[in-house]
Protein backbone atom coordinates (compact mmCIF):
# COMPACT_ATOMS: atom_id res chain seq x y z
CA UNK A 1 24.91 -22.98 -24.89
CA UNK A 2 22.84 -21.98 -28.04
CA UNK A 3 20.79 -24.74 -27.28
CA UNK A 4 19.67 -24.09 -23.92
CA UNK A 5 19.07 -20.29 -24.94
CA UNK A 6 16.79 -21.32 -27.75
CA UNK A 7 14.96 -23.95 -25.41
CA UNK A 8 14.61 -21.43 -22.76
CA UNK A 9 13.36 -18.97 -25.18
CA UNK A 10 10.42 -21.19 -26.10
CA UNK A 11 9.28 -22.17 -22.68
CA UNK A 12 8.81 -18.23 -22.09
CA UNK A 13 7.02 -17.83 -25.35
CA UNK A 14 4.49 -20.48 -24.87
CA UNK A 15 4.05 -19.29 -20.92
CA UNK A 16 3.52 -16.27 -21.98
CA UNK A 17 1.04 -17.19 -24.68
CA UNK A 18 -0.31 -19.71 -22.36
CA UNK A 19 -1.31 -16.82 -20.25
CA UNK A 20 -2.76 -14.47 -22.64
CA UNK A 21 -5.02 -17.66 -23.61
CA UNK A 22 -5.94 -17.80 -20.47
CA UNK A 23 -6.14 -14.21 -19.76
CA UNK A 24 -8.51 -13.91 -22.87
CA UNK A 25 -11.23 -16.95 -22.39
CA UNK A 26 -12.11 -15.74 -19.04
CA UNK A 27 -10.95 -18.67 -17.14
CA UNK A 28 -10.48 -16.51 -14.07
CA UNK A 29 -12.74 -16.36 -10.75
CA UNK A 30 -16.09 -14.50 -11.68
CA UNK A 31 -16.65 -12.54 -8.63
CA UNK A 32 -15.44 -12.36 -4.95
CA UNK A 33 -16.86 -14.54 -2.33
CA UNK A 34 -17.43 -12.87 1.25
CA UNK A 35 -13.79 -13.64 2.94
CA UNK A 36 -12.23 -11.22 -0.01
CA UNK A 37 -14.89 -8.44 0.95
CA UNK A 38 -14.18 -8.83 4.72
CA UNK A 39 -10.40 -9.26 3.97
CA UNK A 40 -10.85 -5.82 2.77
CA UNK A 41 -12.94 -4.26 4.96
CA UNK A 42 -10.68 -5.44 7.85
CA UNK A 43 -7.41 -4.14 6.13
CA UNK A 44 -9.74 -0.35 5.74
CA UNK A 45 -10.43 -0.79 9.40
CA UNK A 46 -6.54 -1.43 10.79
CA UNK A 47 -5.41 2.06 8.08
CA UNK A 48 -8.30 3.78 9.37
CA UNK A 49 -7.83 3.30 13.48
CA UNK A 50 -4.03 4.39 12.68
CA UNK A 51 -5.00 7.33 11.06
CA UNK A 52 -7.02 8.61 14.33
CA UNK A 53 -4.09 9.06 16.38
CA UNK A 54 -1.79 10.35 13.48
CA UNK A 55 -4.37 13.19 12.95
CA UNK A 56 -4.30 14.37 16.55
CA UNK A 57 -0.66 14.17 16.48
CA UNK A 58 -0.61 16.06 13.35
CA UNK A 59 -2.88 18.70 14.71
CA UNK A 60 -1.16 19.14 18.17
CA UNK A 61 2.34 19.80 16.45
CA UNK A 62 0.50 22.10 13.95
CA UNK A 63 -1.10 24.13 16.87
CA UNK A 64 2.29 24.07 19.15
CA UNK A 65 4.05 25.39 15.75
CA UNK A 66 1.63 28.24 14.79
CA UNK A 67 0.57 28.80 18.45
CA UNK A 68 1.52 32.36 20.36
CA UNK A 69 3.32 32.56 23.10
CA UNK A 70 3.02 35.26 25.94
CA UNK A 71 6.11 34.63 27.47
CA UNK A 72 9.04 36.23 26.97
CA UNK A 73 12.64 34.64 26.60
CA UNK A 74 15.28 35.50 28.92
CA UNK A 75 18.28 33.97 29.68
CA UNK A 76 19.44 33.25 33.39
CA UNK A 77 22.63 33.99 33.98
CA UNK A 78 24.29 32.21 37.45
């Protein structure tokens, strides 16, 4: 048991220093290629057409809420 805790404490040390090597020398993409930048764009696109009918719908409740009414409330009675 003390064995496999001590071996599994060294394969996270050197993945994690593995990592920061890694991390450090810049061995990492330098910049992003077109698909990322249209990836993006097209994700902005999908929020931004779901935001248009949110907005009205946020606008019509706010105008039904603060709106005044004329009528006046009276209860039938049958």
């Amino acid at each position: 048991m003390k064995a496999t805790i001590i071996k599994m404490i060294i394969a996270l040390i050197g993945a994690g220093a593995a990592a920061a090597f890694a991390a450090t020398t810049g061995a990492g993409a330098e910049e992003n290629g077109l698909l990322i930048w249209a990836f993006i764009g097209f994700g902005v696109m999908v929020i931004m057409v779901q935001a248009v009918p949110a907005v009205i719908l946020f606008a019509s409740m706010l105008k039904g809420l603060f709106a005044h009414s004329d009528k006046e409330i009276t209860a039938n009675k049958h």
